[in-house]
Protein backbone atom coordinates (compact mmCIF):
# COMPACT_ATOMS: atom_id res chain seq x y z
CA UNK A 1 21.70 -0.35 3.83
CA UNK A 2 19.08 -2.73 3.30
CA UNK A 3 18.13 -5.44 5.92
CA UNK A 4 15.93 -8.87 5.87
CA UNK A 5 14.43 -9.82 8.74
CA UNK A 6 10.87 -12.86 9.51
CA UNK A 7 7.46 -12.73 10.58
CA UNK A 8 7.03 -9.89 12.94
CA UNK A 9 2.89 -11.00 13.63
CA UNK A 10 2.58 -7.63 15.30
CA UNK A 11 4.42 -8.10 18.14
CA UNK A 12 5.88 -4.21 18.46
CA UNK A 13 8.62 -5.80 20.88
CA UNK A 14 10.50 -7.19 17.76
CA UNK A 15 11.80 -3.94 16.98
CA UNK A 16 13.41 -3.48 19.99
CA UNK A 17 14.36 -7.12 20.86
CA UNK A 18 15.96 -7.79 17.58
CA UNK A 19 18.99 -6.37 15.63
CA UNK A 20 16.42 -3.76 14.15
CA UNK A 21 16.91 -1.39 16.70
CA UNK A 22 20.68 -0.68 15.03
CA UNK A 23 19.09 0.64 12.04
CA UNK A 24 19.25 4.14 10.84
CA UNK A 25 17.97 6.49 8.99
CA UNK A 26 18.02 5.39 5.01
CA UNK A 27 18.34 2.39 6.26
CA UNK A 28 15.57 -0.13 4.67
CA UNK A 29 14.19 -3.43 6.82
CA UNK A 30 12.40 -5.51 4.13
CA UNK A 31 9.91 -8.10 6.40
CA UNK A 32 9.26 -11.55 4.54
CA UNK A 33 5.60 -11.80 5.65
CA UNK A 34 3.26 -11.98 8.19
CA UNK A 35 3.78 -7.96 9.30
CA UNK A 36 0.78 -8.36 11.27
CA UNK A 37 0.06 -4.64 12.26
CA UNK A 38 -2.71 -4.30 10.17
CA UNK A 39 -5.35 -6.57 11.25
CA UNK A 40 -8.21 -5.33 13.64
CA UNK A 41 -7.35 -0.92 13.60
CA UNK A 42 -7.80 -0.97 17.26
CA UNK A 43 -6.22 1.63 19.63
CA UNK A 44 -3.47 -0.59 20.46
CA UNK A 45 -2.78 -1.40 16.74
CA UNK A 46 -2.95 2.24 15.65
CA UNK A 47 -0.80 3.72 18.70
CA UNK A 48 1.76 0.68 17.48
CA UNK A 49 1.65 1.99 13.81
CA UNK A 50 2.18 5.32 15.29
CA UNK A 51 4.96 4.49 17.19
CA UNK A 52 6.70 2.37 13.87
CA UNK A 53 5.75 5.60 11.53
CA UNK A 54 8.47 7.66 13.46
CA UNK A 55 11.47 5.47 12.94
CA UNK A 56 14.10 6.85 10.57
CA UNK A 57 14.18 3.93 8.82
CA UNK A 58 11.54 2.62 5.78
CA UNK A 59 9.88 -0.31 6.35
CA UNK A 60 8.43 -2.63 3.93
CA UNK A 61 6.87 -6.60 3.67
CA UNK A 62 5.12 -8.42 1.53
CA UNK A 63 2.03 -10.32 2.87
CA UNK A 64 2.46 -13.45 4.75
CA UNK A 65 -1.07 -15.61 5.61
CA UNK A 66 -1.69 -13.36 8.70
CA UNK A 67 -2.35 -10.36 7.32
CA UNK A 68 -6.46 -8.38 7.30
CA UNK A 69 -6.30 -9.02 3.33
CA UNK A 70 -9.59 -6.05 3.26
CA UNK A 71 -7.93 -4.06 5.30
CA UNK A 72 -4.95 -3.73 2.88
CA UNK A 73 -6.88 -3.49 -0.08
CA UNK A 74 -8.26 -0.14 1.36
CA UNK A 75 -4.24 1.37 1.60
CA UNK A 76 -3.97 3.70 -1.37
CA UNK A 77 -0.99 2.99 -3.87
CA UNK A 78 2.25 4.52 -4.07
CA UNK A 79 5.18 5.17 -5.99
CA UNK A 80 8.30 4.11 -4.27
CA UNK A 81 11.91 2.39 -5.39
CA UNK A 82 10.18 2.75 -9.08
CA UNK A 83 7.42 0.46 -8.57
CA UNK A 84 3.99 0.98 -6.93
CA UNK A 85 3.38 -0.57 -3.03
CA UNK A 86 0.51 0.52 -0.45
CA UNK A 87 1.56 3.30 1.78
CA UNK A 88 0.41 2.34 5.53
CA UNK A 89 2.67 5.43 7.00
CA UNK A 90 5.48 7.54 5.35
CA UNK A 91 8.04 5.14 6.39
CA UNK A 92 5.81 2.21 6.15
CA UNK A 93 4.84 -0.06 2.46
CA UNK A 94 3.16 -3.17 1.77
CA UNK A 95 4.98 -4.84 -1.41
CA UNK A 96 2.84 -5.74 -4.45
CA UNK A 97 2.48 -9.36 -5.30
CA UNK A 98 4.48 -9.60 -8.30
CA UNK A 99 6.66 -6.42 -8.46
CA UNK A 100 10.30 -5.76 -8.69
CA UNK A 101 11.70 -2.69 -6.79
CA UNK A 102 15.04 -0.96 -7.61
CA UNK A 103 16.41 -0.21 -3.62
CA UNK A 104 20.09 0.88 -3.41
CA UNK A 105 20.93 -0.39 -7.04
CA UNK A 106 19.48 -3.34 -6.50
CA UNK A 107 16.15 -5.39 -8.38
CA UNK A 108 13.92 -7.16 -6.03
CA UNK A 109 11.34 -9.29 -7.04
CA UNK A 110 8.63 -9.59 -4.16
CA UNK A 111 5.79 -12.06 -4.30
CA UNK A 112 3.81 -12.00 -0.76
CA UNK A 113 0.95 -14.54 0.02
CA UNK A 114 0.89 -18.23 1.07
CA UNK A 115 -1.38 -20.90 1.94
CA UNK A 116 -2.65 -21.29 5.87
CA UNK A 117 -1.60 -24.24 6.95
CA UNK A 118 -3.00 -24.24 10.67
CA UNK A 119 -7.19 -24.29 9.97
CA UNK A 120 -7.74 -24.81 13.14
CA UNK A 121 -6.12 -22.12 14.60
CA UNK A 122 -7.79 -19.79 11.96
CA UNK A 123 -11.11 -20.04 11.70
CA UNK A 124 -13.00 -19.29 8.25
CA UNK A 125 -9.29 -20.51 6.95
CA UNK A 126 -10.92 -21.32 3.58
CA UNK A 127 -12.20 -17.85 3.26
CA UNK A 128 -8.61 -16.48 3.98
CA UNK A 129 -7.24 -18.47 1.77
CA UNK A 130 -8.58 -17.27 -1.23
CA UNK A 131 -6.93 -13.31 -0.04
CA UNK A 132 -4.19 -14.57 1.45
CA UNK A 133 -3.29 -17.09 -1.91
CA UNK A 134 -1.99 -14.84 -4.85
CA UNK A 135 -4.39 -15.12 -7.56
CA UNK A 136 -3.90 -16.18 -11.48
CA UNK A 137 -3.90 -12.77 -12.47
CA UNK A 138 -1.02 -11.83 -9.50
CA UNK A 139 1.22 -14.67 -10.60
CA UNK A 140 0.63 -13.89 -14.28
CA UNK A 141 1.48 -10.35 -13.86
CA UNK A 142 4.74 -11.37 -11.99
CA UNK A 143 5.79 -13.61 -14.56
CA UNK A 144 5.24 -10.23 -17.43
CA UNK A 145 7.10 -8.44 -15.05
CA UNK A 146 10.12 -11.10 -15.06
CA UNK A 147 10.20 -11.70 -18.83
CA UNK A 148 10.20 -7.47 -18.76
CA UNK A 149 13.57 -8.07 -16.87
CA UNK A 150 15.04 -10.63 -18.67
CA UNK A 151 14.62 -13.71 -15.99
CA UNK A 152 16.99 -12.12 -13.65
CA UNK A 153 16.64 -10.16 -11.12
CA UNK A 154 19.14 -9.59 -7.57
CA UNK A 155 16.90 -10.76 -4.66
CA UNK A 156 13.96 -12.43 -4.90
CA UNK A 157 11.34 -11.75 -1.20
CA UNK A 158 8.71 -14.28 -0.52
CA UNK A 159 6.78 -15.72 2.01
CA UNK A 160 6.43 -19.04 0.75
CA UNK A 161 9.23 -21.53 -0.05
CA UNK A 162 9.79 -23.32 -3.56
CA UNK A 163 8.17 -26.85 -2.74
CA UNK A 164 11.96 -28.50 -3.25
CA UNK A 165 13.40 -26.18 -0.72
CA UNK A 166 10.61 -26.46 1.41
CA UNK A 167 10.55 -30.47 1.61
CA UNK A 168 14.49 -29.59 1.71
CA UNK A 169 13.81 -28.25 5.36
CA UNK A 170 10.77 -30.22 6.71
CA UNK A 171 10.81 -33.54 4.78
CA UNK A 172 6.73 -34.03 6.06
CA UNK A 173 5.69 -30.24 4.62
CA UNK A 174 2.64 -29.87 2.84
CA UNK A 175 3.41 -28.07 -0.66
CA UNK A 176 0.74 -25.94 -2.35
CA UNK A 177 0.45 -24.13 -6.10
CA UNK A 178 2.38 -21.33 -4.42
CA UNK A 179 5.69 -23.44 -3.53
CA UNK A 180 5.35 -25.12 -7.02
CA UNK A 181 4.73 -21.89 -8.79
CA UNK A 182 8.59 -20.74 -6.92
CA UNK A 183 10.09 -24.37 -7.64
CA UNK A 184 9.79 -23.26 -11.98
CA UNK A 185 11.19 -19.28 -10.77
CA UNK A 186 14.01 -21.55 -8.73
CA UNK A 187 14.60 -23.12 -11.60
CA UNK A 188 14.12 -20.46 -14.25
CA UNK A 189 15.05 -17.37 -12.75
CA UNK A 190 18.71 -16.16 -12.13
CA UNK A 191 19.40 -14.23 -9.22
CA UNK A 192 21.50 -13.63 -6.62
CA UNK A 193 20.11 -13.88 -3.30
CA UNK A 194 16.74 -15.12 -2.36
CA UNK A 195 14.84 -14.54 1.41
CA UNK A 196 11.80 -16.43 2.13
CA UNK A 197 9.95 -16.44 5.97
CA UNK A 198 7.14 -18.64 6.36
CA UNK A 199 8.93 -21.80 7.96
CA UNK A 200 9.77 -19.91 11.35
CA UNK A 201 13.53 -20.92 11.37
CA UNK A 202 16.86 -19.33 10.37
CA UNK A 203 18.90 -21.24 7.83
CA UNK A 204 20.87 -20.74 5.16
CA UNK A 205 21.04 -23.39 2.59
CA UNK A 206 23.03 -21.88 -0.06
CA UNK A 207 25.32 -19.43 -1.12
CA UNK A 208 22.06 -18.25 -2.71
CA UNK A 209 18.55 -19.19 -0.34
CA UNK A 210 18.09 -18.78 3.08
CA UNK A 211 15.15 -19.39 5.44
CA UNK A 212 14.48 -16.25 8.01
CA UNK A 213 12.48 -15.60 11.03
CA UNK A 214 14.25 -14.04 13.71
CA UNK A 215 17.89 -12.83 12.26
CA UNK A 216 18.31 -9.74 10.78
CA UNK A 217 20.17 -10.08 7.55
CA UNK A 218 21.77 -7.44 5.63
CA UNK A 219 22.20 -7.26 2.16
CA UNK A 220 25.31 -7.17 0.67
């Protein structure tokens, strides 16, 4: 079975305070950003990886905006679910910007990344925006990738919101390229189910989008 769950930001106790801990093996957790386990490879971080490398199930996420952007580029490339992601452990992927994965007879389109909203809680926040924001070349690539498949896809896995379903949830939200670049896929794009993570709240506002942080979803 495959599962959706929200930003983890590294905190190891997730997997054991959440539904996760039902999982099993062949199971797949797909995390909607902000993984947060690879950001500084100290002890702690690497005993935590460790420990997450010996669950049965696979893990994988797309980027969120709190992510060590260098530190990911160095993760080698792998083939997995017929696509190519960055192999952290055996059990453990980081979803390409712009990719769609085939998981249990399933296509999911995954585009990871954002804009950080909170500059004064990250310092340098202009420098991590231009890793953390997917690039021209990203979004072209995952529009190639959609035409490849016809504009339709099962589940679509971001971090960021479309701009209309963001404003949908906080009236007041800033909206960036990235939220208008998912408004024309919203628009443009059939599909079935789509998971998004970066407004820290569980909602569902359709048969079709929902908002998730701390649920654990699965995937019919």
């Amino acid at each position: 079975m495959v599962y959706i769950t929200g930003d983890i930001h590294a905190d190891i106790k997730d997997f054991e305070s959440r539904s996760i801990n039902k999982l099993k093996k062949g199971d797949v957790l797909i995390i909607t950003g902000d993984f947060g386990f690879i950001w500084d490879n100290s002890k702690t971080e690497l005993k935590n990886i460790k420990k997450l490398s010996k669950k049965k199930f696979t893990i994988l996420f797309v980027e969120g905006v709190h992510e060590n952007f260098e530190l990911l580029e160095q993760y080698e490339e792998a083939e997995i679910f017929l696509s190519k992601a960055k192999k952290i452990a055996d059990n453990i992927y980081c979803l390409n910007r712009g990719e769609i994965y085939t998981i249990e007879n399933k296509t999911y389109f995954c585009l990871g990344g954002g804009e950080v909203e909170d500059p004064i809680e990250n310092s340098g926040s202009d420098l991590l925006n231009q890793k953390s924001m997917p690039t021209d070349e990203q979004l072209q690539y995952a529009v190639d990738n959609l035409q490849k498949a016809n504009k339709k896809v099962d589940i679509i896995i971001t971090h960021e919101a479309p701009a209309s379903v963001k404003r949908l949830i906080r009236r007041d939200s800033n909206v960036n390229d990235i939220n208008m670049f998912l408004d024309t896929l919203l628009h443009n794009v059939r599909y079935k189910k789509w998971y998004f993570g970066s407004l820290h709240t569980d909602r569902v506002l359709s048969e079709q989008l929902c908002c998730v942080w701390q649920d654990v979803i699965k995937v019919d």
